[in-house]
Protein backbone atom coordinates (compact mmCIF):
# COMPACT_ATOMS: atom_id res chain seq x y z
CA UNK A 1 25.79 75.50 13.20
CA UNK A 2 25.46 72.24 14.87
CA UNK A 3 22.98 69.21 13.43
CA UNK A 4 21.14 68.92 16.49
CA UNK A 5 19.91 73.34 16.01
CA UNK A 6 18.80 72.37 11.99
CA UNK A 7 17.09 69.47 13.22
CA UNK A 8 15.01 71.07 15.91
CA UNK A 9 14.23 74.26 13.89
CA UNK A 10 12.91 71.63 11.25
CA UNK A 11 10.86 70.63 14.38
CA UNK A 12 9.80 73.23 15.50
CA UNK A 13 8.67 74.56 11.76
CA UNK A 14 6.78 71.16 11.09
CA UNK A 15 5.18 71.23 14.47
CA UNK A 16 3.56 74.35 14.04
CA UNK A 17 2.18 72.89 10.18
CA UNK A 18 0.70 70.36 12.24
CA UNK A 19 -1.11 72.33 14.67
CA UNK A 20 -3.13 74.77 11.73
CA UNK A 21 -3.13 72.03 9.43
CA UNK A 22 -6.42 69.33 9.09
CA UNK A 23 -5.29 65.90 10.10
CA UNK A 24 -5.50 63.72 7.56
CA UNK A 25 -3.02 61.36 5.36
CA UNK A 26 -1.16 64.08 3.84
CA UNK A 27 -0.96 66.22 6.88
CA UNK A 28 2.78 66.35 6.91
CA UNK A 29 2.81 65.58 3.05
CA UNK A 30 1.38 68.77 2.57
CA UNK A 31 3.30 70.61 4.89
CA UNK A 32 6.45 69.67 3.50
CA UNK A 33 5.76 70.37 0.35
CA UNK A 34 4.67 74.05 1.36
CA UNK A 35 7.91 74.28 3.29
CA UNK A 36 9.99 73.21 -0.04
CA UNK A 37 8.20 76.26 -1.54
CA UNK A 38 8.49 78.70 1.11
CA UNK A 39 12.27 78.04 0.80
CA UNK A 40 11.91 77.90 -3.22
CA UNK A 41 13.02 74.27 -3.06
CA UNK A 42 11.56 71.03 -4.51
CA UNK A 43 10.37 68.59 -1.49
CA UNK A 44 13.52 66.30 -2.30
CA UNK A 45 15.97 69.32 -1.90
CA UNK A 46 14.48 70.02 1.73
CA UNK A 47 17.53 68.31 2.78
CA UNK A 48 19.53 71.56 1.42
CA UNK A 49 17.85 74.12 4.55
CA UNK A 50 20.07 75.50 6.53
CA UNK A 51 19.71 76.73 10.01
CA UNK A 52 20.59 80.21 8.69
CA UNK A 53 17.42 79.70 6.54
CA UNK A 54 14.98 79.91 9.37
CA UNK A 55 14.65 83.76 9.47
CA UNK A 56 11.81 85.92 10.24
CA UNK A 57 11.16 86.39 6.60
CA UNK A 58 10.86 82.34 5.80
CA UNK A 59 9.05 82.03 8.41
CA UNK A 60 6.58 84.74 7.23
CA UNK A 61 6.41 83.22 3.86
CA UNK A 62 5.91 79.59 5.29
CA UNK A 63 2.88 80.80 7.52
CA UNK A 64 0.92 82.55 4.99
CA UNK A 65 1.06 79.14 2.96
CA UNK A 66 -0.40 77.35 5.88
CA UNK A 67 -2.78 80.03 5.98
CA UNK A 68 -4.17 79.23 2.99
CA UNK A 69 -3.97 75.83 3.27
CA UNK A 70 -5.82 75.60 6.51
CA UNK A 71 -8.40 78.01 4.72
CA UNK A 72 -9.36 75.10 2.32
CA UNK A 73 -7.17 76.03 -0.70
CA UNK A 74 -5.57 72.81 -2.40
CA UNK A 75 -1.69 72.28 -2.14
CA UNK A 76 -1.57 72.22 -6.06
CA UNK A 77 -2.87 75.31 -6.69
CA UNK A 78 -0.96 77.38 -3.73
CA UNK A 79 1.84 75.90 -5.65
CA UNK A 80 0.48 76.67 -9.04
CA UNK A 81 1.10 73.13 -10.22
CA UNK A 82 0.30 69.12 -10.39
CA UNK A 83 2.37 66.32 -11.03
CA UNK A 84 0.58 64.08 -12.94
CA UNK A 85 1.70 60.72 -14.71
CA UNK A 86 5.11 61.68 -15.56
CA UNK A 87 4.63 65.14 -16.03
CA UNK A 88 3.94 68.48 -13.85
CA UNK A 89 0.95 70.44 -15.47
CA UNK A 90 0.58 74.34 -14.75
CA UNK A 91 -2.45 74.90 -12.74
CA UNK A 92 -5.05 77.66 -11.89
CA UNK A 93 -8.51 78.35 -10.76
CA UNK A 94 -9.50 78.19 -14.30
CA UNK A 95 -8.64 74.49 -14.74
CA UNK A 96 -9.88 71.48 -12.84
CA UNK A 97 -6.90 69.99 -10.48
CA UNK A 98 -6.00 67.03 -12.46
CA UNK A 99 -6.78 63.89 -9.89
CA UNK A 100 -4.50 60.84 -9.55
CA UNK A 101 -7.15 58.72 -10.89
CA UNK A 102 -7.45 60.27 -13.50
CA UNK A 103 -4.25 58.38 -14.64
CA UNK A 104 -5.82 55.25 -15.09
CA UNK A 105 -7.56 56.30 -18.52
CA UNK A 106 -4.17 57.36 -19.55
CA UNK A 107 -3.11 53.81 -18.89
CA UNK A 108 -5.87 52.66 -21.14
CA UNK A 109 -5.65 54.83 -23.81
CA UNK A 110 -1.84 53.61 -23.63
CA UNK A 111 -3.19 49.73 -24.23
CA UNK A 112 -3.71 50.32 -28.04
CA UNK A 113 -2.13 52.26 -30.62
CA UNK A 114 -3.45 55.76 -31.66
CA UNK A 115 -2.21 58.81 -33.82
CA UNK A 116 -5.19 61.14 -34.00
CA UNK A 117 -6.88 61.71 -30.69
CA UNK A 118 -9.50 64.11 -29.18
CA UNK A 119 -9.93 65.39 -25.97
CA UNK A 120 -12.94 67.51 -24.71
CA UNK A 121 -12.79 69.87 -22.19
CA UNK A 122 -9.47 69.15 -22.07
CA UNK A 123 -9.09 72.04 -19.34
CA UNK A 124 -4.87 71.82 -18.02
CA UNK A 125 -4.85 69.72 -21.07
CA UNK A 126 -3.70 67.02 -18.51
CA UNK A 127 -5.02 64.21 -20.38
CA UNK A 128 -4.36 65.14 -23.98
CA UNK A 129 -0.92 66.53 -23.57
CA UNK A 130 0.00 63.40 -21.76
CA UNK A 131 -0.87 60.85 -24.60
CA UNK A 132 1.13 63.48 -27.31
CA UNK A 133 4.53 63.08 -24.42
CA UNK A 134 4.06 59.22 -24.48
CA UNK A 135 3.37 58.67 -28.16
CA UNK A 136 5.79 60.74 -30.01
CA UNK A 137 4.49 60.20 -33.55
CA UNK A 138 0.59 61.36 -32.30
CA UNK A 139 -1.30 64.44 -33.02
CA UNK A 140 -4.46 65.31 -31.03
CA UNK A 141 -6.84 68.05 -30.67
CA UNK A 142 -8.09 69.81 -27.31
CA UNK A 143 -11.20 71.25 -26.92
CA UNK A 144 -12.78 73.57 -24.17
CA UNK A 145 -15.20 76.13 -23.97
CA UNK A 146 -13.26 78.34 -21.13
CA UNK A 147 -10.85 80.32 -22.80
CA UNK A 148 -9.19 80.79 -19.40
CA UNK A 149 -9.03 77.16 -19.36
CA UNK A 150 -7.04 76.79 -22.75
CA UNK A 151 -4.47 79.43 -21.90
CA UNK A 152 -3.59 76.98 -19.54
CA UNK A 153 -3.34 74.19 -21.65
CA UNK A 154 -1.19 75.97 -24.12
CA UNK A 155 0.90 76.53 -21.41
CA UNK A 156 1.14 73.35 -20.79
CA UNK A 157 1.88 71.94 -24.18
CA UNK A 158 4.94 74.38 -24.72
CA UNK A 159 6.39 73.09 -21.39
CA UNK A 160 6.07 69.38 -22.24
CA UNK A 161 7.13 69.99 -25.60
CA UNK A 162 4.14 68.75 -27.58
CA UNK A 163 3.08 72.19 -29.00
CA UNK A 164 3.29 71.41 -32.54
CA UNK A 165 1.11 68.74 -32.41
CA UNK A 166 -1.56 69.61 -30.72
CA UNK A 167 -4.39 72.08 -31.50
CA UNK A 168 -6.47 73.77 -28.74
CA UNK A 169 -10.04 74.74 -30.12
CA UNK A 170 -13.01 77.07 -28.10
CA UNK A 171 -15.88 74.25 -28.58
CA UNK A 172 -19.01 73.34 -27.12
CA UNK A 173 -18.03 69.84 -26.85
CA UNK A 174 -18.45 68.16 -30.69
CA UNK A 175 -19.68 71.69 -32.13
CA UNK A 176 -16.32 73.06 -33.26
CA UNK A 177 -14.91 70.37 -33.82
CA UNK A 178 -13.51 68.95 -37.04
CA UNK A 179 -12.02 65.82 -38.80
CA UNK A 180 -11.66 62.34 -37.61
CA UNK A 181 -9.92 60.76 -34.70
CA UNK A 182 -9.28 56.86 -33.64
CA UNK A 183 -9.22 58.19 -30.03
CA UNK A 184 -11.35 60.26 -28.07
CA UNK A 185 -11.12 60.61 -24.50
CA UNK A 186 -13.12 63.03 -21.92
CA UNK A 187 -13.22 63.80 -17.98
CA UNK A 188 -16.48 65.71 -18.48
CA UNK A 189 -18.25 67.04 -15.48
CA UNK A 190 -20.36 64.37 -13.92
CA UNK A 191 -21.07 65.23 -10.09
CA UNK A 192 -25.07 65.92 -10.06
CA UNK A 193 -26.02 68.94 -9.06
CA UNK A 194 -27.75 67.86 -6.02
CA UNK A 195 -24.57 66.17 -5.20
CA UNK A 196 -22.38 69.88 -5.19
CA UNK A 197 -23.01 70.77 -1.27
CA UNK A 198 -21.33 67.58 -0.45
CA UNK A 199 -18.32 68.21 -1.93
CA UNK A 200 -15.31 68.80 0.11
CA UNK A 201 -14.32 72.50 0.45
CA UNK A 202 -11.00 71.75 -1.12
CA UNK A 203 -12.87 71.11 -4.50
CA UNK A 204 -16.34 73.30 -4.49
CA UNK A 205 -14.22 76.20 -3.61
CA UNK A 206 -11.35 76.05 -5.87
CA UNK A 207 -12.04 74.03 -9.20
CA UNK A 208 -14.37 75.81 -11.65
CA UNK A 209 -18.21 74.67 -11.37
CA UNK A 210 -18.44 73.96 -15.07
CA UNK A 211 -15.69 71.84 -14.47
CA UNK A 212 -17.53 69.95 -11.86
CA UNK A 213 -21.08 69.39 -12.49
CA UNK A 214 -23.96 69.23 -15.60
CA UNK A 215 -26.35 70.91 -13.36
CA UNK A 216 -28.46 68.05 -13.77
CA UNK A 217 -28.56 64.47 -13.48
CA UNK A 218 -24.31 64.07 -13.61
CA UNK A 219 -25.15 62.12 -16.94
CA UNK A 220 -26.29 64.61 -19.75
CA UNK A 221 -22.66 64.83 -20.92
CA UNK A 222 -22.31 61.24 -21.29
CA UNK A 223 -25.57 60.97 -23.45
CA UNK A 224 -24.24 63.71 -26.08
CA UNK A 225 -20.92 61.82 -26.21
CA UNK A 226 -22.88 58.26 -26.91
CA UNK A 227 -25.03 60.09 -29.49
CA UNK A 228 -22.60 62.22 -31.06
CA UNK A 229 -19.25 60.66 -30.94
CA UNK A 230 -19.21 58.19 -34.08
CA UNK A 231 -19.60 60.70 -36.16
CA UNK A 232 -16.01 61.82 -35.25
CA UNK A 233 -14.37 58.28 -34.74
CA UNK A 234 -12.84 56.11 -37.36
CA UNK A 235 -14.13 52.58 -37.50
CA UNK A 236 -12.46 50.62 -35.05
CA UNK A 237 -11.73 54.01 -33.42
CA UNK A 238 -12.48 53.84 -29.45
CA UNK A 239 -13.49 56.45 -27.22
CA UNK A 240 -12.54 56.40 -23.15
CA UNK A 241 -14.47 58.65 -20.47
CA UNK A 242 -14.26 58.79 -16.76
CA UNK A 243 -16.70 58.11 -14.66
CA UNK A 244 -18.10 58.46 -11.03
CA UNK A 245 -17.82 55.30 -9.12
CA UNK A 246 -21.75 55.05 -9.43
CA UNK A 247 -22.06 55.49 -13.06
CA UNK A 248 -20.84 52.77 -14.57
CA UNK A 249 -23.86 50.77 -16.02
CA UNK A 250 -26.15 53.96 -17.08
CA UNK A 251 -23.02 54.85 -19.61
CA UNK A 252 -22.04 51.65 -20.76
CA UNK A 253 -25.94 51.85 -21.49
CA UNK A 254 -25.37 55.01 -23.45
CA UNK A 255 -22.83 53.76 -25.26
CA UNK A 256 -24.14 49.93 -26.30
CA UNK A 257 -27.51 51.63 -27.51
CA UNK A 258 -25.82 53.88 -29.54
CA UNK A 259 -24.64 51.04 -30.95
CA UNK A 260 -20.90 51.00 -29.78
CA UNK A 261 -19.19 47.64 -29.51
CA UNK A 262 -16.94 46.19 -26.87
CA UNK A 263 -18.54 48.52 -23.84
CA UNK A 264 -16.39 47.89 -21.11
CA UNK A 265 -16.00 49.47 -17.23
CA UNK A 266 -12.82 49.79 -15.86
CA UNK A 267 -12.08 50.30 -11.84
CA UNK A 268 -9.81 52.44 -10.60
CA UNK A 269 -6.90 51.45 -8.31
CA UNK A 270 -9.13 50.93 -5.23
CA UNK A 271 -11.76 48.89 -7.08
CA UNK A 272 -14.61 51.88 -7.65
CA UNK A 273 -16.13 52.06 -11.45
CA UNK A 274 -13.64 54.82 -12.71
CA UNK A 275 -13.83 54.58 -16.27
CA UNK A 276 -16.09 52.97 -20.19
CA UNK A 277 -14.20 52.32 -23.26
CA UNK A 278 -16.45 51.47 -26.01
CA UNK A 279 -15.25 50.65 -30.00
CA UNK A 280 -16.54 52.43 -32.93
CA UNK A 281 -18.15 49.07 -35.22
């Protein structure tokens, strides 16, 4: 088995990834990571492949995962999971794919201390089970209407460790819930409904809809979680949502008339509106 054969099967594998595969960034990202699972590897064991691994039967396995990532399904869930923050979440079609963005409310939430903390429709439970890892001494509460959904999340939580202190509620956002928190936080659906046909096919046809969109306006959600949210906040309690990059001054609107203090937008890593904070008074 000489180098030179290993490297030019590697080739030859890779080359035929980028032929079905869309061009893009993560072209090759992707494929690699589909060959890693084809070969039940992580990405930084593909080192490990042998010649004698390139057999009919790999090769098999590593085509049908092209397949269906040429066909528009996301990397993530062909896997069946997400590395997020620094954590990997279980993932399904029942659960939205938990976006890299998404880490910069976990970066705020970080900025201040918190022990009780809400999260609705937590979905993976991405967000809430995140905060519980990196504050050891929290408790929080996540709550989603998809029952599907939560399954997930409870998966999630006995993986990371954090099952004892969290509780995952069915709730209609605020209508289940109970007690008091000094942090909420929410990635509620906020893509308009007019706005769903433009959506890439990587998202329309493989997060859920509910997920996704209000089926109205991309705001309604925000205005229940101005009007309703103080109610289950301590004073001085804050509460963090994400945003699309559009929506920034219609919810810190929401929140300042509903008489919220400190309403603040936050960008994201590439500048874009990504997330309001706002302060219980």
């Amino acid at each position: 088995m000489s180098h030179a054969s290993l490297s030019e099967a590697m080739a030859k594998t890779l080359a035929r990834a980028r032929d079905l595969l869309p061009d893009g960034p993560d072209q090759m990202l992707d494929a690699r990571m589909l060959l890693a699972h084809a070969a039940g590897l992580t990405r930084d064991k593909l080192h490990r492949l042998e010649l004698s691994d390139f057999t009919p039967e790999f090769d098999a396995r590593f085509a049908a995962l092209l397949a269906r990532r040429a066909g528009g399904e996301p990397v993530s869930k062909i896997l069946g999971h997400r590395d997020f923050w620094n954590y990997r979440f279980h993932v399904t079609p029942d659960v939205l794919d938990p976006r890299p963005e998404t880490e910069c409310l976990i970066a705020l939430a970080l900025q201040a201390p918190f022990s009780r903390v809400l999260d609705l429709g937590t979905g993976s439970g991405a967000i809430l089970l995140t905060l519980l890892a990196e504050r050891p001494q929290a408790r929080g509460t996540g709550a989603d209407l998809s029952a599907a959904a939560l399954q997930v999340a409870a998966r999630n939580a006995e993986a990371l460790g954090v099952s004892d202190r969290a509780t995952l509620i069915t709730s209609d956002w605020f209508s289940d819930v109970e007690g008091e928190f000094d942090l909420i936080v929410s990635n509620p659906p906020y893509i308009a409904a007019d706005e769903m046909a433009g959506l890439s096919r990587d998202v329309l046809g493989y997060d859920p809809r509910m997920a996704l969109t209000d089926e109205g306006d991309g705001l309604s959600v925000y205005r229940l979680l101005a009007a309703q949210s103080g109610a289950r906040l301590q004073r001085g309690g804050r509460i963090i949502v994400e945003i699309g990059p559009t929506q920034g001054e219609a919810v810190r609107g929401f929140f300042a008339a509903a008489g919220f203090s400190g309403v603040r937008v936050h960008p994201d890593l590439d500048g874009r509106d990504r997330n309001v904070s706002a302060i219980k008074g």
